[in-house]
Protein backbone atom coordinates (compact mmCIF):
# COMPACT_ATOMS: atom_id res chain seq x y z
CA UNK A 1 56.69 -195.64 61.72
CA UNK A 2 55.01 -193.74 58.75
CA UNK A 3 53.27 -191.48 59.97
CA UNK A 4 50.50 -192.01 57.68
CA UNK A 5 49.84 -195.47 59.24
CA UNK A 6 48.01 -193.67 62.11
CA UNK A 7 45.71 -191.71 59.92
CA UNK A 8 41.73 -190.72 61.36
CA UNK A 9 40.36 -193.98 60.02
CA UNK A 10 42.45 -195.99 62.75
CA UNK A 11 41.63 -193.16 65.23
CA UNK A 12 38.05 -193.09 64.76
CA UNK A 13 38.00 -197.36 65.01
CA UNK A 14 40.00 -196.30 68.81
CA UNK A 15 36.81 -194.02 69.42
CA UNK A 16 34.19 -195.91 68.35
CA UNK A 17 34.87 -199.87 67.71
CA UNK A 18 37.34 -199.25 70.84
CA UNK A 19 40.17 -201.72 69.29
CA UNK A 20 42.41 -201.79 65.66
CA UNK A 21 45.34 -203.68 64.30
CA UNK A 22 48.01 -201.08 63.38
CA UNK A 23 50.25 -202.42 60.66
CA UNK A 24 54.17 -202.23 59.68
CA UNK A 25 54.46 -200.17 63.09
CA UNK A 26 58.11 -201.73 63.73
CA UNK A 27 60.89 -201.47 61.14
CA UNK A 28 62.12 -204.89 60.07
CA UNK A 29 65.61 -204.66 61.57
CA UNK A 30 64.18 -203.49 65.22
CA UNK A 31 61.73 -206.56 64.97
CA UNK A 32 64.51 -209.25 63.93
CA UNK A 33 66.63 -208.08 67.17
CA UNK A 34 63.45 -208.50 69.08
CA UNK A 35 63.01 -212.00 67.62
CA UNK A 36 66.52 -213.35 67.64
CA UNK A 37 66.47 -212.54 71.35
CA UNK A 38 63.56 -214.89 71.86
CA UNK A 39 64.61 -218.61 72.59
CA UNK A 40 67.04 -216.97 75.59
CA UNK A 41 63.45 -216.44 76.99
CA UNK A 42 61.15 -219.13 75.99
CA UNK A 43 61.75 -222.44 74.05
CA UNK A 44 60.77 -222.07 70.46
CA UNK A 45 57.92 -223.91 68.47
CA UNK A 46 60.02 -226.75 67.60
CA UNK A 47 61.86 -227.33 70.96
CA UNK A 48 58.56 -227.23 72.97
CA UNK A 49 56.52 -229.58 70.36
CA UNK A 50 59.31 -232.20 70.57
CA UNK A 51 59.77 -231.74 74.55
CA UNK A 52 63.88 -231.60 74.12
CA UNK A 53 64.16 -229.81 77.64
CA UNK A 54 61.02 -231.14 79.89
CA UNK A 55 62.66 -228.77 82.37
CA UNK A 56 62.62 -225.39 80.96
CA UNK A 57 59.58 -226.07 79.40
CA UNK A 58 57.84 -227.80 82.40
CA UNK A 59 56.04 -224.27 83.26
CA UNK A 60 54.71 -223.94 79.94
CA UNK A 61 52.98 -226.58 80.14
CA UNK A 62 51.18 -226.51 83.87
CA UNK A 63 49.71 -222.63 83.70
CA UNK A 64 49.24 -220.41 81.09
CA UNK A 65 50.72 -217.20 82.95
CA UNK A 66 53.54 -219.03 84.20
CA UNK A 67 56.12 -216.59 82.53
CA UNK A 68 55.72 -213.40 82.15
CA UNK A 69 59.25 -211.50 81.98
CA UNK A 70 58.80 -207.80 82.72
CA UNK A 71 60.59 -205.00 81.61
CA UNK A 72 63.44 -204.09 81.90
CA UNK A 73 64.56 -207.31 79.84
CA UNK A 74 67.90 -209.15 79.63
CA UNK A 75 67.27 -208.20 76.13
CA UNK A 76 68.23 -204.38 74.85
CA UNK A 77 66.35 -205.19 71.52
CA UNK A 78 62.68 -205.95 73.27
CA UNK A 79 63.47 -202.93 75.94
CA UNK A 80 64.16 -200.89 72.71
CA UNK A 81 60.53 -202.32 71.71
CA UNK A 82 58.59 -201.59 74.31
CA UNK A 83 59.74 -197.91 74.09
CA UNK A 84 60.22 -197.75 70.66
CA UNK A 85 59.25 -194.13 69.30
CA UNK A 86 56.59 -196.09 66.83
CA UNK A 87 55.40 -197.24 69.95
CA UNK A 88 55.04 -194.19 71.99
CA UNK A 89 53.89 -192.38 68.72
CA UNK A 90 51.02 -194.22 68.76
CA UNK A 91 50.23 -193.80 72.23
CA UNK A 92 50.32 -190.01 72.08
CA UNK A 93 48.31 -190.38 68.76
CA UNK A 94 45.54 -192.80 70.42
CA UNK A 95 45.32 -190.93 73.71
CA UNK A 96 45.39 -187.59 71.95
CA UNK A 97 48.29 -186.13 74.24
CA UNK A 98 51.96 -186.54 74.89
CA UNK A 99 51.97 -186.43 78.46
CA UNK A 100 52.20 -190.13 78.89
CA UNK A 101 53.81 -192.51 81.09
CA UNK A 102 54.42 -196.37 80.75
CA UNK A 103 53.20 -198.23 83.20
CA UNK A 104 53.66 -201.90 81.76
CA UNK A 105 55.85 -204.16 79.94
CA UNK A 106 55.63 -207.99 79.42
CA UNK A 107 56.52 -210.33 76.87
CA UNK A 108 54.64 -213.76 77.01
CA UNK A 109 54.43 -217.03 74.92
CA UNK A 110 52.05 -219.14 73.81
CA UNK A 111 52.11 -222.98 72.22
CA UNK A 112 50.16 -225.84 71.20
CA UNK A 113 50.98 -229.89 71.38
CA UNK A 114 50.95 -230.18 74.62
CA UNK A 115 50.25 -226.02 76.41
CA UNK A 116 48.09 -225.30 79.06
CA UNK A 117 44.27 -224.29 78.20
CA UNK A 118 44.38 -220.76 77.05
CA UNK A 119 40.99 -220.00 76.52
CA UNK A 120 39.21 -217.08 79.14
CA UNK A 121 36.22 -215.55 79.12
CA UNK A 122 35.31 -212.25 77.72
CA UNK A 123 36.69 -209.63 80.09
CA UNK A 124 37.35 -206.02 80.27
CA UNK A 125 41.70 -205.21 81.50
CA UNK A 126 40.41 -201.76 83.93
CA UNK A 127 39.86 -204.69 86.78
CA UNK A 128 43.74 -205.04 87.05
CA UNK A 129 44.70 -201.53 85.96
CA UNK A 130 42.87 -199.58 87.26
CA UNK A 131 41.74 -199.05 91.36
CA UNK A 132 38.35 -197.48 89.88
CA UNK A 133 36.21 -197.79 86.77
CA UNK A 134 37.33 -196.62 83.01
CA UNK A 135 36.30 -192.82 82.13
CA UNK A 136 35.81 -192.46 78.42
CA UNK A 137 37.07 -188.98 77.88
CA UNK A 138 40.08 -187.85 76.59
CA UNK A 139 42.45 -187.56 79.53
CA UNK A 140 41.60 -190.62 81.32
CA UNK A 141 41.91 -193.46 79.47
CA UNK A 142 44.49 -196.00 79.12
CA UNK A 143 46.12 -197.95 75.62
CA UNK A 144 46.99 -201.06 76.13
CA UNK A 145 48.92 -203.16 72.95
CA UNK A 146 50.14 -206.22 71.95
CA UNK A 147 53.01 -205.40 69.99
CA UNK A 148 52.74 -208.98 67.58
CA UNK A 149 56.95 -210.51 67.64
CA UNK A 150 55.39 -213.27 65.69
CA UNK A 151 52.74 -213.49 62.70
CA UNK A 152 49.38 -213.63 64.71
CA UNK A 153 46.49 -215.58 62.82
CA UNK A 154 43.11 -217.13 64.08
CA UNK A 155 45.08 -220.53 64.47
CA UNK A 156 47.91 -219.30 66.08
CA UNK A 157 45.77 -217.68 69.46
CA UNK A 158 45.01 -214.06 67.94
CA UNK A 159 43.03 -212.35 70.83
CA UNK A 160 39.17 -212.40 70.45
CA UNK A 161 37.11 -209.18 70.79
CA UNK A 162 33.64 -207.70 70.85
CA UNK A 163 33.36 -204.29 69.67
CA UNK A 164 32.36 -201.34 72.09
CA UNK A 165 28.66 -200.63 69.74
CA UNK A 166 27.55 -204.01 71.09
CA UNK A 167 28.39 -204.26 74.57
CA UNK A 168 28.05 -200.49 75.35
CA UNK A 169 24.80 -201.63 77.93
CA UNK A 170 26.88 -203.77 80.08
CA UNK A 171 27.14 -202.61 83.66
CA UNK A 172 30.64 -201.36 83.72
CA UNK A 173 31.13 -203.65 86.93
CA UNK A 174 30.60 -207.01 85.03
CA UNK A 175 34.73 -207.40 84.31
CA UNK A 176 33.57 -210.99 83.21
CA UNK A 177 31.03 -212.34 80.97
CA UNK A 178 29.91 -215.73 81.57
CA UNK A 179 29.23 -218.03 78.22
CA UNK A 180 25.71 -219.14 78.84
CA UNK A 181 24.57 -215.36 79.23
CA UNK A 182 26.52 -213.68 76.68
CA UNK A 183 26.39 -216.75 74.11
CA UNK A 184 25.48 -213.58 71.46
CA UNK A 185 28.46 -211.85 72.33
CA UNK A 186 30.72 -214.60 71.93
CA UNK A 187 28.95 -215.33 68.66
CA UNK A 188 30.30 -211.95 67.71
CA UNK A 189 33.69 -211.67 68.76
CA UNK A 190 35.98 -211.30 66.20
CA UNK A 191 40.17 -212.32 65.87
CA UNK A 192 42.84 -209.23 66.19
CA UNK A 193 44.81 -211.23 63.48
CA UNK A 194 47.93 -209.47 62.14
CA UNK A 195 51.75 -210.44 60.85
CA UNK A 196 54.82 -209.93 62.80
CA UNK A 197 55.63 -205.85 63.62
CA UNK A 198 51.85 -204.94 64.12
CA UNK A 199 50.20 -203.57 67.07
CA UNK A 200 46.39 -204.54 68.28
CA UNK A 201 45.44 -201.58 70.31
CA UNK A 202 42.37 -201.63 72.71
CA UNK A 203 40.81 -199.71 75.37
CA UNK A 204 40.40 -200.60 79.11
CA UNK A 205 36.31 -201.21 78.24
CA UNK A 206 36.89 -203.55 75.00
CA UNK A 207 35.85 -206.91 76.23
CA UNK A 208 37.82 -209.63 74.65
CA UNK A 209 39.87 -212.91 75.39
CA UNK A 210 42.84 -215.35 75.01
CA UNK A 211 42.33 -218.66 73.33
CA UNK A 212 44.14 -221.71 72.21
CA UNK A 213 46.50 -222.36 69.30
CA UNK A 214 45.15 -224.40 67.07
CA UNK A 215 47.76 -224.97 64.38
CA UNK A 216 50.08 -228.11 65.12
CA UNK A 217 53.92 -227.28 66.01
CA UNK A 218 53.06 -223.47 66.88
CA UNK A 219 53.98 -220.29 68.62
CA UNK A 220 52.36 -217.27 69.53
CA UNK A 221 54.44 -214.74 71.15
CA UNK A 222 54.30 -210.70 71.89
CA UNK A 223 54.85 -207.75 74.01
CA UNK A 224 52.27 -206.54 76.32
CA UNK A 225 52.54 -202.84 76.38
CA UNK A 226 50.75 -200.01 78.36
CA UNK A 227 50.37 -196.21 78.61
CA UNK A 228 48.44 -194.10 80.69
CA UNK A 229 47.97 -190.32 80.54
CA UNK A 230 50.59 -188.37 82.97
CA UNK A 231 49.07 -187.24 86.61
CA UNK A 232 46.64 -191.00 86.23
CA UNK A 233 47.93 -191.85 90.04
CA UNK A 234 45.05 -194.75 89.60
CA UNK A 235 46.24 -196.58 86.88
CA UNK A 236 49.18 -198.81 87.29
CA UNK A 237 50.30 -202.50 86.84
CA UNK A 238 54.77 -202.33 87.34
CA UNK A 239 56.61 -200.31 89.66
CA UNK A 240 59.78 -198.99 87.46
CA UNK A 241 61.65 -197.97 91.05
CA UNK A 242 61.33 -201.54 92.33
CA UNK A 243 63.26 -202.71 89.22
CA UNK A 244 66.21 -200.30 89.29
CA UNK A 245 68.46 -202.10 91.74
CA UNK A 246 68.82 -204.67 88.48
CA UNK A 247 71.95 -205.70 86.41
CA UNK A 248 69.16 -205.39 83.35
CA UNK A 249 67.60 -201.95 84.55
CA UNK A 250 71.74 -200.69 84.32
CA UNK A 251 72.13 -201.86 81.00
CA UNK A 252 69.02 -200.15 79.52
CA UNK A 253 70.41 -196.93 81.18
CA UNK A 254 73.40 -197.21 79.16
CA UNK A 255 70.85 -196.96 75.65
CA UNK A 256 68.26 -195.04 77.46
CA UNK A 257 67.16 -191.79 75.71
CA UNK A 258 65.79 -188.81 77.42
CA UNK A 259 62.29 -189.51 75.84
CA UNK A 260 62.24 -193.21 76.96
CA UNK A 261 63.27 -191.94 80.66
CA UNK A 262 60.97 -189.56 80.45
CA UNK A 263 58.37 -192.43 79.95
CA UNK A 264 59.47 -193.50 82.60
CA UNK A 265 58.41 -191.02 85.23
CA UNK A 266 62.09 -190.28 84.80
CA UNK A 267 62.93 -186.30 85.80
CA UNK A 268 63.36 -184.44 81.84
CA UNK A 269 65.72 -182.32 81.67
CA UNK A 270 64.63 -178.35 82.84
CA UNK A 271 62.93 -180.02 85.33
CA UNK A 272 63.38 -178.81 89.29
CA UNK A 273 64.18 -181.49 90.82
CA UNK A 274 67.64 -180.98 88.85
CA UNK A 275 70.35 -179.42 90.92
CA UNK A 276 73.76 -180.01 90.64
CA UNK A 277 73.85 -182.66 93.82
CA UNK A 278 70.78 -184.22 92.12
CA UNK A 279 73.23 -184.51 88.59
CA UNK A 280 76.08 -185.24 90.49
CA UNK A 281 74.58 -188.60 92.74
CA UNK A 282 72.38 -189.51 89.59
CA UNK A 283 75.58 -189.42 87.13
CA UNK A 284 77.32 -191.69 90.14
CA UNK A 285 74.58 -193.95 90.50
CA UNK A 286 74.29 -194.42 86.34
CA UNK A 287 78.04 -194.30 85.27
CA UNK A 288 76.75 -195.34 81.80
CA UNK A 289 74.12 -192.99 81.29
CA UNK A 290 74.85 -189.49 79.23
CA UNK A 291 73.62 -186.57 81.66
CA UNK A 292 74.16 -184.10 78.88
CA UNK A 293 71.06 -183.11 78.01
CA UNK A 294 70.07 -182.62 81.83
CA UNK A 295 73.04 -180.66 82.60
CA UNK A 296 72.54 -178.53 79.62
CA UNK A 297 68.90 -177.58 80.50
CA UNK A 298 69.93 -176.94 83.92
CA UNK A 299 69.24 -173.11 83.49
CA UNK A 300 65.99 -173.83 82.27
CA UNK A 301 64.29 -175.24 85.70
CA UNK A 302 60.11 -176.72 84.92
């Protein structure tokens, strides 16, 4: 990602509006991998319009959260994604430090002729993510992003939001706004709208909210994306050890750089829990991943 892409402007709209739409923030070829790997997960506009496999596209149509593959993914080019350096880049940029960790990684899909009703109310994420209440200060928050795999327009389900100035008196335990009281805020709301390789990034107090596709013949699909600050014990949403048993967690270890693990909550290298039975049963138990750089920092102990 150019670097310039992140500049104050889209900071200050973090700080103050609480949300932005980051554009161009993955290169072409990364985002074509990510999208040619898409109908092994979910049928495509065409095939769900025209019902050709009532089957796999049964759960589409009864709930809107039906599925929601997690990472790790079949899929090296949406793993790849969802720690992409753009991605973590703008994390560290947006959060203002590079202790991070990811703590979650979905794709999803949405559709018209025939989906599920997406529209929600106007909530705020923290209820999910977090087991107490957003902090504002630089250290505690949370980004959470929709990295957009397809172009994402008011038609095709772009995510609505209020900005933080006008909802800034709400008591911070109303996760959900109910139409009939907040008809002013839903008056306001406004559509994340962006093309394919942009990024809407929020804050855990934004209040915003899914809604149907209106355009005939259509899909909407991204990555859900999360990072937290490193040593926030109460923010969460995957366990990464509970997926690590899996044929897809292997194969990510095989493309896996130290930065990504390190994302990860992933030992870097110089770090003490490194000894050489530690490199020895973590090299057996990941034949595929390089343990260079963590036996070449091994004199270097954190």
């Amino acid at each position: 990602m150019d670097q310039t892409v992140v500049g104050d402007e889209l900071k200050d709209l973090w700080d103050t509006v609480g949300w932005c739409v980051v554009d161009g923030v993955i290169p072409p070829d990364d985002l074509a991998a990510a999208q040619q790997d898409l109908p092994d997960l979910f049928p495509t506009a065409q095939e769900f319009a025209e019902d050709k496999d009532p089957e796999r596209n049964l759960p589409f149509r009864t709930a809107s959260d039906a599925v929601l593959p997690r990472f790790p993914f079949a899929s090296a080019a949406l793993n790849h994604l969802v720690l992409h350096d753009a991605i973590i880049d703008l994390a560290e940029r947006f959060l203002g430090t590079a202790d991070i960790r990811l703590y979650q990684g979905m794709v999803s899909a949405k559709y018209s002729n025939g989906a599920p009703d997406y529209e929600q109310l106007l909530h705020a994420d923290y209820a999910n993510h977090t087991l107490v209440v957003p902090r504002s200060d630089p250290g505690y928050q949370q980004i959470e992003m929709f990295i957009y795999l397809s172009d994402v327009t008011a038609e095709t389900a772009a995510t609505r939001i209020v900005s933080r100035p006008l909802t800034q008196d709400i008591p911070v335990e109303r996760t959900y706004l109910a139409l009939d009281e907040y008809a002013d805020l839903y008056a306001a709301e406004e559509p994340a709208s962006g093309p394919a390789g942009s990024v809407l990034v929020y804050r855990p107090d934004v209040y915003h909210r899914g809604t149907r596709l209106t355009a005939k013949e259509a899909a909407r699909y991204l990555l859900h994306v999360a990072y937290k600050p490193l040593g926030a014990d109460w923010l969460g949403y995957q366990s990464w050890p509970a997926a690590a048993e899996g044929l897809a967690w292997n194969r990510f270890m095989k493309r896996a750089t130290v930065r990504q693990l390190t994302m990860l909550g992933f030992p870097e290298p110089g770090h003490r829990y490194w000894t050489e039975e530690t490199l020895a049963g973590v090299a057996a138990r990941y034949p595929l991943l390089d343990m260079t750089p963590w036996r070449d920092q091994m004199g270097q102990r954190r």
